[in-house]
Protein backbone atom coordinates (compact mmCIF):
# COMPACT_ATOMS: atom_id res chain seq x y z
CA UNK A 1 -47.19 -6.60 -2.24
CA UNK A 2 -46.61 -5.97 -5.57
CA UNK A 3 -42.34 -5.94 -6.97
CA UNK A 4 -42.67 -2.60 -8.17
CA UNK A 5 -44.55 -1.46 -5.01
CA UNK A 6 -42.14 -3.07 -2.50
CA UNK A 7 -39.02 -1.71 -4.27
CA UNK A 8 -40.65 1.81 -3.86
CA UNK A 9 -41.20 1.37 -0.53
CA UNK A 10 -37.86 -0.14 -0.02
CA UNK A 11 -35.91 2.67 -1.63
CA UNK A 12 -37.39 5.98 -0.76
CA UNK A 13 -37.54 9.11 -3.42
CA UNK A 14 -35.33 11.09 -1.31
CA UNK A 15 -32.78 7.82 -0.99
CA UNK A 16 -32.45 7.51 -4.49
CA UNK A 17 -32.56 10.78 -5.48
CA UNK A 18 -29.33 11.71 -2.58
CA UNK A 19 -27.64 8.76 -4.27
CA UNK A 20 -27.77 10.20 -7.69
CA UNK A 21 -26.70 13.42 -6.81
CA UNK A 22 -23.64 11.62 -5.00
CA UNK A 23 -22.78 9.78 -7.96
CA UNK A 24 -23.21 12.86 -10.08
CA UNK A 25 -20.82 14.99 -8.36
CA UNK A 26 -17.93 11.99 -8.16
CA UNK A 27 -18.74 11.83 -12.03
CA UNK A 28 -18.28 15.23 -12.56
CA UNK A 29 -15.18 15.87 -10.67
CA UNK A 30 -13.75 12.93 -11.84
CA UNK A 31 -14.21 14.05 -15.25
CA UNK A 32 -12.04 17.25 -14.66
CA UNK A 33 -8.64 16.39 -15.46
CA UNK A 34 -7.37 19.63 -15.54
CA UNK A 35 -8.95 21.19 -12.75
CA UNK A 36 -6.74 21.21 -9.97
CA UNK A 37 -8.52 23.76 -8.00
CA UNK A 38 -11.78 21.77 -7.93
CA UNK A 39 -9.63 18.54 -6.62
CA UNK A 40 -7.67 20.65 -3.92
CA UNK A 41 -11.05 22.35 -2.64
CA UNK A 42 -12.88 18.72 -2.38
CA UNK A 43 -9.56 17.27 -0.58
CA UNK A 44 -9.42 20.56 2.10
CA UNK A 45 -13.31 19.82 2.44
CA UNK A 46 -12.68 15.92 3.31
CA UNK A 47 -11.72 16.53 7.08
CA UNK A 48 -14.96 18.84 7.95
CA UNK A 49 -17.25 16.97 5.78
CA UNK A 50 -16.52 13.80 7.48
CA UNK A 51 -18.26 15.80 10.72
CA UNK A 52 -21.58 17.01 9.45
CA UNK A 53 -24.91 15.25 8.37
CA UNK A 54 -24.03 14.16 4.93
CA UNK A 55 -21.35 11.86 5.90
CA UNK A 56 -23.92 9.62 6.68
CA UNK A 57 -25.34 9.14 10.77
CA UNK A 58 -22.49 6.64 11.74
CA UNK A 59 -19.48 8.45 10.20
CA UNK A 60 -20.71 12.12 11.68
CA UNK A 61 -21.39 10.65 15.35
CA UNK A 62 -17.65 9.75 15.38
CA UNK A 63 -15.42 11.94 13.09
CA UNK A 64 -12.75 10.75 15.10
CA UNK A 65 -12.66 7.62 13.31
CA UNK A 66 -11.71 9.27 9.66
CA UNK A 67 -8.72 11.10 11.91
CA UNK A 68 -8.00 7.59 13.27
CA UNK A 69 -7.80 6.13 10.04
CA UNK A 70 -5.90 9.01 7.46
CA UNK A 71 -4.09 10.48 10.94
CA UNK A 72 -3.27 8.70 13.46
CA UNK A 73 -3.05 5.00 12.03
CA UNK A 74 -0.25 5.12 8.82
CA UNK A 75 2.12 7.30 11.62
CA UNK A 76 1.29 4.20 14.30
CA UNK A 77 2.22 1.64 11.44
CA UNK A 78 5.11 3.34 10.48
CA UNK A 79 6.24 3.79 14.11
CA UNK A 80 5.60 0.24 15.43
CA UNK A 81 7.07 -1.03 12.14
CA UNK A 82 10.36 1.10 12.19
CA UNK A 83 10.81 -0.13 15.94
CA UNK A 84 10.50 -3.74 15.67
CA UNK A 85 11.66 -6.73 14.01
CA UNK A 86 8.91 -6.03 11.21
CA UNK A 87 10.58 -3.21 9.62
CA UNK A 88 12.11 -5.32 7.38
CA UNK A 89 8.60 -6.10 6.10
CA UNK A 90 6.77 -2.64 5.60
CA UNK A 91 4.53 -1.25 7.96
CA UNK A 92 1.36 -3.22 7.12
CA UNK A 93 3.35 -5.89 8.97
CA UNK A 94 2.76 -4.55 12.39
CA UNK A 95 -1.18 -4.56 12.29
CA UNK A 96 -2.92 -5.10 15.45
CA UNK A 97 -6.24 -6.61 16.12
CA UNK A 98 -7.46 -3.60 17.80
CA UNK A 99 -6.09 -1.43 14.75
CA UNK A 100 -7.73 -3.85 12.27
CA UNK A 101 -11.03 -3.45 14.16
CA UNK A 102 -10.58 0.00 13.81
CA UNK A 103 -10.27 0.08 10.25
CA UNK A 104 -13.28 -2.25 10.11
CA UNK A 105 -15.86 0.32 12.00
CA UNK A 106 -14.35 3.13 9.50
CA UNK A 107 -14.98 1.61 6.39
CA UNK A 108 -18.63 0.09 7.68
CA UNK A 109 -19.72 3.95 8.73
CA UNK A 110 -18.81 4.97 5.43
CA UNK A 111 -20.65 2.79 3.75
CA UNK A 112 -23.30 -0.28 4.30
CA UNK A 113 -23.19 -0.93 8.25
CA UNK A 114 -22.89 -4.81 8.72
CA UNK A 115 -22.11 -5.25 12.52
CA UNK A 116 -21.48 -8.87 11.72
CA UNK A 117 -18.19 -8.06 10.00
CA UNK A 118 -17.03 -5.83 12.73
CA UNK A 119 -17.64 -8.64 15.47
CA UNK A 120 -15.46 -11.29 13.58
CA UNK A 121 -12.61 -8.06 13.24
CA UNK A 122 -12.59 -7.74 16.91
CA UNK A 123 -12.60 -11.08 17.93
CA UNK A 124 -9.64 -12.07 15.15
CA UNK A 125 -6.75 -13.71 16.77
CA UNK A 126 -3.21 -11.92 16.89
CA UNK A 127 -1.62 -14.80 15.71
CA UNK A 128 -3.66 -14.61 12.24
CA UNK A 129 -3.96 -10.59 12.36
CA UNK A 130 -0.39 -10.46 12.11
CA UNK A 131 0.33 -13.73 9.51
CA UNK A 132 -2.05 -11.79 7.24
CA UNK A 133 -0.70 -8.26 7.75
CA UNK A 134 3.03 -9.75 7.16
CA UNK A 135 1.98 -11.91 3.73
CA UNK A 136 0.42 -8.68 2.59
CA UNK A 137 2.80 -6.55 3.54
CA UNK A 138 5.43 -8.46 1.91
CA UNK A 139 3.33 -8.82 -1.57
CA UNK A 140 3.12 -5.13 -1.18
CA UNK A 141 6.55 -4.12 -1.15
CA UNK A 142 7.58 -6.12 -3.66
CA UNK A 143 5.00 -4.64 -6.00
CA UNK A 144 6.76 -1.63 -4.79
CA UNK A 145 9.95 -2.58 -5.72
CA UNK A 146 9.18 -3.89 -8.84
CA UNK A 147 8.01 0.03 -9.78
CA UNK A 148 11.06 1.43 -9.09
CA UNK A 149 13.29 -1.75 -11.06
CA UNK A 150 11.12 -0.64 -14.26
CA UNK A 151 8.88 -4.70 -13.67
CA UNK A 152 6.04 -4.97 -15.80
CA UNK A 153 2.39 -3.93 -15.03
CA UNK A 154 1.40 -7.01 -14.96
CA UNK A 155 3.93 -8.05 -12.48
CA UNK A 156 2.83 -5.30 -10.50
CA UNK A 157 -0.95 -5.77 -10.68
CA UNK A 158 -0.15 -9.43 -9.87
CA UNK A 159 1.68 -8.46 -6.78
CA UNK A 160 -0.86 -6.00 -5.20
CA UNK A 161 -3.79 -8.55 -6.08
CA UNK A 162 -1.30 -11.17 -3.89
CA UNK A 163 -1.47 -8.70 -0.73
CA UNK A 164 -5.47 -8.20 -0.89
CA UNK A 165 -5.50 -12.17 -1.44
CA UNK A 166 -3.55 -12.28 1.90
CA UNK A 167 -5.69 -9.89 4.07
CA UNK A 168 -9.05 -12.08 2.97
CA UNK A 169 -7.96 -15.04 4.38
CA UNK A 170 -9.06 -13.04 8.09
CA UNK A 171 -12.68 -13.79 8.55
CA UNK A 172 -15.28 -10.92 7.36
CA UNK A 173 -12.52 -9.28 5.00
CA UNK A 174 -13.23 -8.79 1.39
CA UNK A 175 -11.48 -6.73 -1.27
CA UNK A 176 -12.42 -3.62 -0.02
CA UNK A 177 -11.45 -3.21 3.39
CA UNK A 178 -8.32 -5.47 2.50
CA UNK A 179 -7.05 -1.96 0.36
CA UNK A 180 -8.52 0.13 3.22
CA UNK A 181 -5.83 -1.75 5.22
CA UNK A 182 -3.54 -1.64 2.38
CA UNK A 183 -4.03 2.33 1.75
CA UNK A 184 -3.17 2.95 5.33
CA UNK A 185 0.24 1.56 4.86
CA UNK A 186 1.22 2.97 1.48
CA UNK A 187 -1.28 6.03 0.13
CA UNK A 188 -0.29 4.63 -3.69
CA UNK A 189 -3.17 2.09 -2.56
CA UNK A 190 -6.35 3.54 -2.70
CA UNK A 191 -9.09 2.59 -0.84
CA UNK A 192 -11.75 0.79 -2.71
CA UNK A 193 -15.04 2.75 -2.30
CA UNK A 194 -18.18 2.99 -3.80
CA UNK A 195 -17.36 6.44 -5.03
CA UNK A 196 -13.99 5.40 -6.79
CA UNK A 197 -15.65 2.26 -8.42
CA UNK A 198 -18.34 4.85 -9.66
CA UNK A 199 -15.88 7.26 -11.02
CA UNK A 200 -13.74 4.27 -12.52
CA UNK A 201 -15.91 1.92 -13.45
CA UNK A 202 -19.64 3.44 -13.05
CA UNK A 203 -20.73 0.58 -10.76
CA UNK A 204 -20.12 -0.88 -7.69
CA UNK A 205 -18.09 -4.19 -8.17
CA UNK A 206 -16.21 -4.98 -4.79
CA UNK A 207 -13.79 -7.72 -6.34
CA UNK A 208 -9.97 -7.92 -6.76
CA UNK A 209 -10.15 -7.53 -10.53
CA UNK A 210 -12.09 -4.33 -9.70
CA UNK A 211 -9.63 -3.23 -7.35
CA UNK A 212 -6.70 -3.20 -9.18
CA UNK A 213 -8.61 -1.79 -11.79
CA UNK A 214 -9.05 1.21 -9.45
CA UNK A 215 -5.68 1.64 -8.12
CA UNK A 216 -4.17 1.55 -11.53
CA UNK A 217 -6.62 4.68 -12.68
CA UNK A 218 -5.83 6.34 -9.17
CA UNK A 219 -2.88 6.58 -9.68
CA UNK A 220 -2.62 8.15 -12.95
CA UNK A 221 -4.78 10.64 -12.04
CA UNK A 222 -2.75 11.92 -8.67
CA UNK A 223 0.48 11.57 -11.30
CA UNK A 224 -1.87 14.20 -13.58
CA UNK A 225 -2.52 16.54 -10.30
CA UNK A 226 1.03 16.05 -9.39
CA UNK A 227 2.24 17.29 -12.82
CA UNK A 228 -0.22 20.09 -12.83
CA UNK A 229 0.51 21.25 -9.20
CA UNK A 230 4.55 21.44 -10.67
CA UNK A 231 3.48 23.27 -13.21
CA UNK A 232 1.13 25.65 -11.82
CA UNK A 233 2.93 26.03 -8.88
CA UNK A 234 0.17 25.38 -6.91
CA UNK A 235 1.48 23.14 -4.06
CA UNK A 236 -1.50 23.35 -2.21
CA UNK A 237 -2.81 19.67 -0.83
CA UNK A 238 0.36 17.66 -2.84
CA UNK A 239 2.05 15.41 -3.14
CA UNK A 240 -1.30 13.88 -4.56
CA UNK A 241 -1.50 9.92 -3.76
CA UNK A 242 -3.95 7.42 -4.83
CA UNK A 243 -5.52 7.49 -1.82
CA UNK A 244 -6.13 11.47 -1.53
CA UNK A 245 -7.84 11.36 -5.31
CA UNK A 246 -10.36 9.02 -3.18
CA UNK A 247 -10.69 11.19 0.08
CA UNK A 248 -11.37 13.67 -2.85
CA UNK A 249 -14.21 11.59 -4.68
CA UNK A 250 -15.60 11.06 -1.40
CA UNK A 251 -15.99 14.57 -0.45
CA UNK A 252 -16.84 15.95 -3.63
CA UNK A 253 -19.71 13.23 -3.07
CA UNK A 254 -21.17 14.82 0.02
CA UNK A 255 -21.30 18.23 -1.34
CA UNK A 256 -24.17 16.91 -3.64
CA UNK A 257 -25.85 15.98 0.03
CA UNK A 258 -24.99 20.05 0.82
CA UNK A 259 -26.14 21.64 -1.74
CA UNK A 260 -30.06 19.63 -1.44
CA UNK A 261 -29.87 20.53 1.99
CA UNK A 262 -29.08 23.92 0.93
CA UNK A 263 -32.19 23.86 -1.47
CA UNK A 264 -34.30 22.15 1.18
CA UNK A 265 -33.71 25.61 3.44
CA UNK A 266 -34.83 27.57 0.66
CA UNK A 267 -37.46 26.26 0.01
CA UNK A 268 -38.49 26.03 3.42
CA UNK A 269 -37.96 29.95 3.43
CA UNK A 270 -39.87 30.40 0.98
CA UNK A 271 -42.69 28.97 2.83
CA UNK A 272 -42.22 30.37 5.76
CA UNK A 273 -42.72 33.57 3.88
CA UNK A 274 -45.99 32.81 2.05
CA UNK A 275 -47.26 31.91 5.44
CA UNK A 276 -45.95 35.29 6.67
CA UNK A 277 -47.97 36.92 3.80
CA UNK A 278 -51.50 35.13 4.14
CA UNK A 279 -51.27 36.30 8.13
């Protein structure tokens, strides 16, 4: 079969076209700065979205896993962490095995479903689940501190890149879901997904480099929101994180999928009623 043939076959018109639209409407949202309204609206959407069609057939069979992971898990963390010898440590620290598999199915049914990568998550050892969480943990809070003593960006960038380093060591963990991991114990840490590397960066690059690259722009745009929720008084969805300028890309992303499907009705309406019409 011919290149060009097999990549059409490969990558259907209504694949590719979805895809653009995605990337469109993470473009397009990301590109309003001062449009507060738009981000709150694609942030309340995030929860119900995560339920329907257009989250994609893994994410939408078990919605329950996005609760899991922006719910359920940072309060766990922070619980476990707060009542045992790892509070010292920050609550990345007190990872489980079961909680790191966890994290593993969520960020697979949001994206490229590898099943390989979720069997070496649930068969990971406590003993190295929780050597990694505490190394990256650590990293992480001193990047933290080093904010709030005025340290450079560097020192910070150089920090947070140390705590992803420390999650890959674990078997089947890249960049990505190590700030998935990350994110759940301190929001300031977004999650590296295809939708904020295509806002960011317009490509998908799933490296540390492109990571901190991420957070860094993440984070001055919830600072932005923040400033323009004090100022319009808007308090709606704040305080705005990195991590909830993400959830927001995300969503915003899955409108595009609601609006075809929208068009798709239409137009089978209008079908429908030509058919009506020839009877």
């Amino acid at each position: 079969m011919p290149r060009a043939a097999a990549t059409a076959f490969s990558n259907p018109p209504q694949i590719m076209t979805s895809r653009a639209a995605r990337e469109a409407k993470v473009k397009a949202l990301w590109k309003q700065q001062q449009q507060l309204p738009l981000w709150a609206a694609a942030l309340a959407a995030a929860t119900a979205r995560a339920a329907q069609p257009s989250a994609g057939p893994r994410l939408s069979a078990k919605p329950e896993l996005d609760s899991f992971y922006y719910e359920e898990l940072p309060k766990q963390l922070l619980l476990s962490s707060s009542s045992s010898s790892s509070a010292s440590q920050g609550p990345l620290a007190s990872l489980t095995p079961e909680q790191l598999a966890l994290v593993v199915e969520w960020k697979l049914a949001r994206g490229t479903w590898r099943p390989r990568l979720l069997d070496f998550a649930k068969v990971a050892r406590a003993a190295d689940v929780s050597a990694a969480a505490a190394a990256a943990s650590r990293a992480l809070l001193l990047s933290k501190s080093k904010s709030k003593g005025g340290g450079s960006g560097e020192e910070k960038r150089k920090n947070l890149g140390t705590a992803i380093d420390a999650l890959c060591v674990l078997k089947g963990i890249g960049p990505a879901t190590a700030t998935a991991l990350l994110s759940a114990a301190d929001a300031s840490v977004p999650f590296l997904s295809d939708e904020a590397l295509v806002a960011v960066l317009g490509a998908r690059e799933y490296t540390k480099p492109a990571a901190l690259a991420v957070t860094e722009a993440l984070r001055e745009r919830a600072a932005a929101l923040n400033a323009l929720e004090e100022k319009e008084e808007e308090g709606r969805e704040g305080p705005w994180t990195a991590s909830k300028v993400e959830r927001a890309l995300w969503s915003a992303s899955r409108a595009a999928d609601e609006d075809e499907e929208e068009k798709e009705e239409g137009k089978e309406e209008k079908k429908e009623k030509k058919k009506r019409k020839l009877r």
